[in-house]
Protein backbone atom coordinates (compact mmCIF):
# COMPACT_ATOMS: atom_id res chain seq x y z
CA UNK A 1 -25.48 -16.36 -9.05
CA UNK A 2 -24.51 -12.74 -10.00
CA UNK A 3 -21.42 -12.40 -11.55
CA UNK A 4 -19.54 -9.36 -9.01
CA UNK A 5 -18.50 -6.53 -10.41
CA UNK A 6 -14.85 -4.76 -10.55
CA UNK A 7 -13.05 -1.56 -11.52
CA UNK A 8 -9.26 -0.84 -11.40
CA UNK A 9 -7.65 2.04 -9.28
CA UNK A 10 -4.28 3.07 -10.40
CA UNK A 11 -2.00 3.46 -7.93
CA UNK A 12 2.15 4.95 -7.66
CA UNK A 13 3.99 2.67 -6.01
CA UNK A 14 4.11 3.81 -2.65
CA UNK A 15 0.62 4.10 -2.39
CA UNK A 16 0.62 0.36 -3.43
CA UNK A 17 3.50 -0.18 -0.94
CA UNK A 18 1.54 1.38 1.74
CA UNK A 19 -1.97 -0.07 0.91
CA UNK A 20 -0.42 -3.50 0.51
CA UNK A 21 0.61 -3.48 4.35
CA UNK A 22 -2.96 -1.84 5.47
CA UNK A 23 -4.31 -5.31 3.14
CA UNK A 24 -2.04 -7.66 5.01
CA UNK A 25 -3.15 -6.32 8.05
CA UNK A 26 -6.68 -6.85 7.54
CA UNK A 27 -5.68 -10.21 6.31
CA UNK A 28 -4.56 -10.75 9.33
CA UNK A 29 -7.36 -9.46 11.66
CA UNK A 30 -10.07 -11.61 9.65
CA UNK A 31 -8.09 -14.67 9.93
CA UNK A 32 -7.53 -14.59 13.67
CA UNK A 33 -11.65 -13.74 13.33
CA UNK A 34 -11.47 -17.12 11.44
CA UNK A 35 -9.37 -19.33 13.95
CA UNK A 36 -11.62 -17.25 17.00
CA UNK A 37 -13.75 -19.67 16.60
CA UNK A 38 -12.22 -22.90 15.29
CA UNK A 39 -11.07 -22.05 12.07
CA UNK A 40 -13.36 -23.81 9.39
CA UNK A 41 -15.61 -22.63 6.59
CA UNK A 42 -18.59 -22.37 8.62
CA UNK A 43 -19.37 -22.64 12.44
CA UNK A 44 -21.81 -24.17 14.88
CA UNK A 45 -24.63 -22.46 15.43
CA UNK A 46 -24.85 -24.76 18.50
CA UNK A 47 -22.09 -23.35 19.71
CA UNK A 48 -21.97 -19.53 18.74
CA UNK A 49 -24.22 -16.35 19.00
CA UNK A 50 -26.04 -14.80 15.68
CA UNK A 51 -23.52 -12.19 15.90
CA UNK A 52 -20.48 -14.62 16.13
CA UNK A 53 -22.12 -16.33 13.01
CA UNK A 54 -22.29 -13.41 10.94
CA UNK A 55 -18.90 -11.96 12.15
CA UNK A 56 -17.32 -15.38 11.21
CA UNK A 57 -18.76 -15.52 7.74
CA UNK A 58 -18.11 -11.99 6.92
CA UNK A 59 -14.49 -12.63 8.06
CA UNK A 60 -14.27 -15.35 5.94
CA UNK A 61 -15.29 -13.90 2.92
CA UNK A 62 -12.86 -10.56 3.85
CA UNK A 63 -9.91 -12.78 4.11
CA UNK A 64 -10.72 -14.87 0.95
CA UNK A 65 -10.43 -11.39 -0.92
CA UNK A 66 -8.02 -9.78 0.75
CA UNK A 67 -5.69 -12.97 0.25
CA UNK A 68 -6.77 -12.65 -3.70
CA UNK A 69 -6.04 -8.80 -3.53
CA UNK A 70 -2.62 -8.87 -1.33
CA UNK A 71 -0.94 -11.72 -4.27
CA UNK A 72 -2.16 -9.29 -7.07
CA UNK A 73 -0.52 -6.44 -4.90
CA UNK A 74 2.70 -8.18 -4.12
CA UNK A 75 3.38 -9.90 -7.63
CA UNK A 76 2.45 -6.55 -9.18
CA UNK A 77 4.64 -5.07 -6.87
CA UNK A 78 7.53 -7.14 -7.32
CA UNK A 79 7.49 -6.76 -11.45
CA UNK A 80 7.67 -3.16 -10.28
CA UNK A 81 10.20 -3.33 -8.65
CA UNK A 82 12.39 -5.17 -11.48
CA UNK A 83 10.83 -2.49 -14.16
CA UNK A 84 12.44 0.19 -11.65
CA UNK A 85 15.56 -1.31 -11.19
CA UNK A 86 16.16 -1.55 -14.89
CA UNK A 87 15.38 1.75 -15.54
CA UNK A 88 17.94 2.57 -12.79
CA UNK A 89 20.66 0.19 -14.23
CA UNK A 90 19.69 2.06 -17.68
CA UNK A 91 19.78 5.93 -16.88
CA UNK A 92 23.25 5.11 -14.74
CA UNK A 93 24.75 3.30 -17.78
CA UNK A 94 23.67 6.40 -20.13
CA UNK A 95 24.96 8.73 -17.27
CA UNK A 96 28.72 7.03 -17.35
CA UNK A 97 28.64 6.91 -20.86
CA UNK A 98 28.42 11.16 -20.98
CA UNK A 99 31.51 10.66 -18.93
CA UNK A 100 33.31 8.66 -21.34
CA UNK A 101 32.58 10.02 -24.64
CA UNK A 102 33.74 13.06 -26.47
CA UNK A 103 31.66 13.75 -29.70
CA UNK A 104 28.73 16.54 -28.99
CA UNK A 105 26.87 14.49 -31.19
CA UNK A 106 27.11 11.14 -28.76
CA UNK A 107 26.33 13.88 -25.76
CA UNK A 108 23.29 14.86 -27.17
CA UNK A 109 22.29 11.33 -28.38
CA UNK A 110 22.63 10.06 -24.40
CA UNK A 111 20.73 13.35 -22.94
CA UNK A 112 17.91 12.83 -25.90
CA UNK A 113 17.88 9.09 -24.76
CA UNK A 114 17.36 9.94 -21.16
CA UNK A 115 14.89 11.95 -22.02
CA UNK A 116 12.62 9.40 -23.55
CA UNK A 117 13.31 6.93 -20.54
CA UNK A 118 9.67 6.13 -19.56
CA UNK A 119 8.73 7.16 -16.53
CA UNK A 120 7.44 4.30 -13.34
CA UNK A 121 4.10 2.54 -14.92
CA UNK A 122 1.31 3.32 -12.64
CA UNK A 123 -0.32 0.41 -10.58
CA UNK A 124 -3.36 -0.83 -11.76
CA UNK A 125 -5.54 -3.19 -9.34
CA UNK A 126 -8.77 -4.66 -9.56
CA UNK A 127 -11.69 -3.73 -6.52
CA UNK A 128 -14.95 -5.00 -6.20
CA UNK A 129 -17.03 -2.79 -3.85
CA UNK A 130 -17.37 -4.69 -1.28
CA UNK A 131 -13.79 -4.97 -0.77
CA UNK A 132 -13.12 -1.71 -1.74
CA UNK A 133 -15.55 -0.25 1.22
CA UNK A 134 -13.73 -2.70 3.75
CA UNK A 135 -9.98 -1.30 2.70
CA UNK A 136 -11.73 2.06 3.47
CA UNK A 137 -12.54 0.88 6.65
CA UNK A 138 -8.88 0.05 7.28
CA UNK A 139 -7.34 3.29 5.83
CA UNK A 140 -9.86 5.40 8.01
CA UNK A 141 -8.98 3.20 11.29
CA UNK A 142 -5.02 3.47 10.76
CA UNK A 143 -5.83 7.52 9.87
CA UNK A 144 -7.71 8.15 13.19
CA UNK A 145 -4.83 6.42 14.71
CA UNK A 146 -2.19 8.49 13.23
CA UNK A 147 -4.43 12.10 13.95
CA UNK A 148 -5.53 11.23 17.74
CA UNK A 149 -1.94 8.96 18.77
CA UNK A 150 0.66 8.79 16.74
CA UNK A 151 0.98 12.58 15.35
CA UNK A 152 0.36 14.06 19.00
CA UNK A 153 2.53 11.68 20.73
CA UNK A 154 5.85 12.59 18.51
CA UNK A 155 4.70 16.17 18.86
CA UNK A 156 4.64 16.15 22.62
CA UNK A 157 7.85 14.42 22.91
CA UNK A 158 11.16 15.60 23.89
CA UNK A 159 13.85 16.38 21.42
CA UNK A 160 15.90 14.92 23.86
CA UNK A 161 14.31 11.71 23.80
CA UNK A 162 15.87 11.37 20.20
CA UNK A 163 19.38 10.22 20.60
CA UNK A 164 20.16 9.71 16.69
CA UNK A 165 21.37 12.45 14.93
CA UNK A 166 19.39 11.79 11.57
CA UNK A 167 15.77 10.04 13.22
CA UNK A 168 15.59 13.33 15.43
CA UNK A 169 11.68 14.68 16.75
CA UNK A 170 11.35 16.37 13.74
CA UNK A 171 12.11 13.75 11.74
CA UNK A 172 9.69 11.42 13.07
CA UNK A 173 6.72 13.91 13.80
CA UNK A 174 7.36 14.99 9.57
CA UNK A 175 7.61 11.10 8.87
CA UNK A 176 3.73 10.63 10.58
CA UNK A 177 2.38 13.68 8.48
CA UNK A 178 3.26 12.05 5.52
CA UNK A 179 2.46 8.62 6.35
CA UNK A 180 -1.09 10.63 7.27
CA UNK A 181 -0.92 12.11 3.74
CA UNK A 182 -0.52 9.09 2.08
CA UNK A 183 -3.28 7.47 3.59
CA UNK A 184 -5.63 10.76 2.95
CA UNK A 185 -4.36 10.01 -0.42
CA UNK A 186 -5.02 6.60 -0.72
CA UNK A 187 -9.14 7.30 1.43
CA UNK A 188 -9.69 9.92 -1.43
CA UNK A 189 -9.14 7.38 -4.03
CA UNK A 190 -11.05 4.94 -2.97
CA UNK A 191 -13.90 6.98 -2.04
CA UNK A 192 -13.94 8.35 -5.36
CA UNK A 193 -13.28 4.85 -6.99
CA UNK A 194 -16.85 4.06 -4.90
């Protein structure tokens, strides 16, 4: 048996965020593929078409991965998360302390020390092509989605149908351009990744 082959993509972490969901989602889709038709390893041939066969065992395999890559995603995530909220807790304890001191020589010692705060760590996750070309798959469904529904259905709304005065028609068309960007984003990567 061939051992498969992987590479790692680097992500930000709203990329990650975003292609965590589109994962889950998948996830999802091949497991109610999987419970479509009774929910074991394998089915009956006795009892399903060619097609069915094939559909079940490439679900199977999809959701075996997917539920490998979606843990990865949300531990790695999660650390993330922590590593950003010390950095936070960090820059706001260095920003207090240029309210407290004095000395020029303490100022400059707390800018210099922002400074040098790292920046977010980038997001590193392991693909194997085949899964890879399947997230594509995703990404380019929910992207259709967004350019033939979603975008032209906010645009051709009222801005009286808005009744909050922050989440106004502007707001939400601008919000499904950049969920759209971030999912161009996140095709082009993987595509070159392929």
């Amino acid at each position: 048996m061939s051992e498969v082959k992987t590479f790692t993509i680097v992500f930000t972490r709203i990329e990650l965020t975003w292609l965590y969901r589109q994962l889950c989602a998948g996830k999802d889709k091949a497991e109610g593929i999987i419970k479509t038709h009774g929910g074991g390893d394998v089915i009956s041939q006795a009892k399903a078409t060619e097609a069915q066969v094939k559909e079940h065992a490439e679900a199977r395999v999809h959701f075996e991965e997917l539920t490998r890559l979606t843990q990865i995603m949300k531990e790695r995530l999660d650390a993330g998360e922590k590593e950003r909220l010390q950095l936070v807790n960090i820059r706001m304890d260095l920003m207090e302390a240029t309210e407290l001191v004095e000395e020029k020589s303490a100022k400059e010692a707390i800018t210099n020390r922002l400074a040098e705060l790292p920046a977010e760590e980038p997001y590193r996750i392991q693909f194997d092509k085949g899964t890879c070309k399947f997230t594509l798959r995703l990404i380019e469904s929910d992207l259709h989605k967004f350019r033939s529904q979603v975008i032209p259905q906010y645009e051709a709304s009222k801005p009286e149908d808005y009744t909050d005065d922050i989440q106004t028609k502007s707001y939400w068309v601008n919000k499904a351009r950049k969920s759209k960007a971030i999912l161009d984003g996140l095709k082009t990567k993987l595509e070159k990744a392929l």
